[in-house]
Protein backbone atom coordinates (compact mmCIF):
# COMPACT_ATOMS: atom_id res chain seq x y z
CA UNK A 1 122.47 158.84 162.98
CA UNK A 2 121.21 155.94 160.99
CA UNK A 3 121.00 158.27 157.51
CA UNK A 4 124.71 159.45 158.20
CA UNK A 5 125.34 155.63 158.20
CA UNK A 6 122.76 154.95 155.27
CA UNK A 7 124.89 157.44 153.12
CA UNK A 8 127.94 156.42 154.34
CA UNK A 9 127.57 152.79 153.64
CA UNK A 10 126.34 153.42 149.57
CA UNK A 11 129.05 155.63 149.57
CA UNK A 12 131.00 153.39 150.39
CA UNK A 13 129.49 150.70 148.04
CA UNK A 14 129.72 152.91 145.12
CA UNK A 15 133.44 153.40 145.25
CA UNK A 16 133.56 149.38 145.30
CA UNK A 17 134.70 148.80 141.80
CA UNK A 18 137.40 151.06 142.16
CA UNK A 19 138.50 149.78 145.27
CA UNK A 20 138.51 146.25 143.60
CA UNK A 21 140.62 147.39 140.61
CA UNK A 22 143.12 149.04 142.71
CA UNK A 23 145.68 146.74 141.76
CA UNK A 24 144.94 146.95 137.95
CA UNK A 25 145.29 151.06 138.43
CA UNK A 26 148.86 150.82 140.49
CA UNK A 27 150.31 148.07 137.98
CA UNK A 28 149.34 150.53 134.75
CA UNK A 29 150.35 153.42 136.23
CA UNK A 30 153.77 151.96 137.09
CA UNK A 31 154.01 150.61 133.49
CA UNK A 32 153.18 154.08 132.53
CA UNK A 33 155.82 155.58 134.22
CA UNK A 34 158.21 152.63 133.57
CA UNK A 35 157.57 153.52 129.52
CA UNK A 36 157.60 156.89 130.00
CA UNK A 37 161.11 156.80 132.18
CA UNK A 38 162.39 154.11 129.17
CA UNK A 39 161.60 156.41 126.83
CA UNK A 40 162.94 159.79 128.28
CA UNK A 41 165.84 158.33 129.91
CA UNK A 42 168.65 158.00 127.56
CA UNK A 43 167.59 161.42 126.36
CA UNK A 44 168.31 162.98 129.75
CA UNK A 45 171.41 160.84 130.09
CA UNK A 46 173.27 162.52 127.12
CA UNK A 47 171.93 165.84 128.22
CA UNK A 48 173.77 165.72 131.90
CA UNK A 49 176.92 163.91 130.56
CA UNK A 50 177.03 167.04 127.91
CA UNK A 51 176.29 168.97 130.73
CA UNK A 52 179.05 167.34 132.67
CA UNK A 53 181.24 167.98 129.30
CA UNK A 54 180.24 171.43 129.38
CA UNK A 55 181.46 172.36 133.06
CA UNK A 56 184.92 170.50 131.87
CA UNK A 57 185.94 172.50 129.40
CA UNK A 58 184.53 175.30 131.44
CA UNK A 59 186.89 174.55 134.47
CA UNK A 60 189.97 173.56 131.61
CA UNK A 61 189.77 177.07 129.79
CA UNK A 62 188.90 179.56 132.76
CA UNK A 63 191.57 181.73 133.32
CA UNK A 64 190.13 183.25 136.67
CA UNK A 65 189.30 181.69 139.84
CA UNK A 66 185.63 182.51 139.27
CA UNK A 67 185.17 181.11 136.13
CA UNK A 68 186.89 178.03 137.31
CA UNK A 69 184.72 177.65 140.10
CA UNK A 70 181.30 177.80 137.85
CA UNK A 71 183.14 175.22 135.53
CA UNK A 72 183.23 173.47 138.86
CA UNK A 73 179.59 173.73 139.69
CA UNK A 74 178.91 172.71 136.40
CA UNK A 75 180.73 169.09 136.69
CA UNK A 76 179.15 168.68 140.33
CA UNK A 77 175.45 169.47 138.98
CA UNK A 78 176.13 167.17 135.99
CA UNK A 79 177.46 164.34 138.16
CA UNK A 80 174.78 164.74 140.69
CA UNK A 81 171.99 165.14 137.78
CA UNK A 82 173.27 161.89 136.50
CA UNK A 83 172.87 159.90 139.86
CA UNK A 84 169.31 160.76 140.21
CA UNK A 85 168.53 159.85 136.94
CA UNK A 86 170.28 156.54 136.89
CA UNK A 87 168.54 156.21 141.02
CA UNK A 88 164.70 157.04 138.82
CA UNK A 89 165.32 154.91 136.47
CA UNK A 90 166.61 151.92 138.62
CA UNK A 91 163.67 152.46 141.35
CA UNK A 92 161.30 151.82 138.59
CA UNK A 93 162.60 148.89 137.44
CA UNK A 94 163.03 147.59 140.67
CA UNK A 95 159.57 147.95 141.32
CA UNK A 96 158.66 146.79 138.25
CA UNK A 97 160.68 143.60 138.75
CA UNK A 98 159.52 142.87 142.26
CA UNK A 99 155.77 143.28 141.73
CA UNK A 100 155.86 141.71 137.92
CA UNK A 101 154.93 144.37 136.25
CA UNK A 102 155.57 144.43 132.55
CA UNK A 103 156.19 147.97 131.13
CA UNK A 104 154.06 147.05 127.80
CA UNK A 105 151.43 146.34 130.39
CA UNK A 106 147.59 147.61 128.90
CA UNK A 107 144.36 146.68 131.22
CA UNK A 108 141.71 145.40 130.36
CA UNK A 109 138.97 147.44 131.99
CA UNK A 110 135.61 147.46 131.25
CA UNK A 111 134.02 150.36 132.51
CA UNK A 112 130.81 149.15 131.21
CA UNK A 113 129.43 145.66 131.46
CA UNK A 114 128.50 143.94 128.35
CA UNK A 115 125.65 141.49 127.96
CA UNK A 116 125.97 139.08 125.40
CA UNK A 117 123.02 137.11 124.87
């Protein structure tokens, strides 16, 4: 019993400087995804209002019921790709806002202690 607890407490102390920069990890990987998402978004946003575009002139030129009703599907899936990208995009900067995170945000880690002498 006391060398389950013997391994479980260095275990325990080993994984000590990673529990201590926990908060450094969670703020750059928001920032990550906050650069990311500011980078990819207004790509995706002129993709799904084309793709909105596309499924109107779909549903304006159909001559049959079944074309009309893809050109239909094509509008709703546009409209509803949209809303989650606008919802992604607004969740991270929410979070980003609320915790102070700055999306140019770089650690400073060192892995390795230095000893200057």
């Amino acid at each position: 019993m006391k060398k389950k607890l013997i391994v479980l407490g260095s275990s325990v102390l080993s994984f000590m400087p990673f529990i201590a920069s926990a908060q450094t990890t969670i703020q750059s990987m928001v920032a990550t995804i906050g650069s990311i998402l500011n980078t990819a978004i207004p790509v995706l946003i002129i993709l799904g209002v084309l793709y909105f575009v596309y499924g109107v002139v779909m549903f304006v030129i159909a001559s049959d019921e079944e074309a009309k009703t893809k050109g239909r599907n094509s509008m709703i899936y546009g409209i509803i790709g949209l809303v989650v990208i606008v919802a992604m995009w607004g969740l991270v900067g929410i979070v980003q806002r609320t915790f102070g995170i700055d999306s140019s945000y770089a650690p400073n880690v060192d892995l390795v202690p230095t000893f200057d002498q």
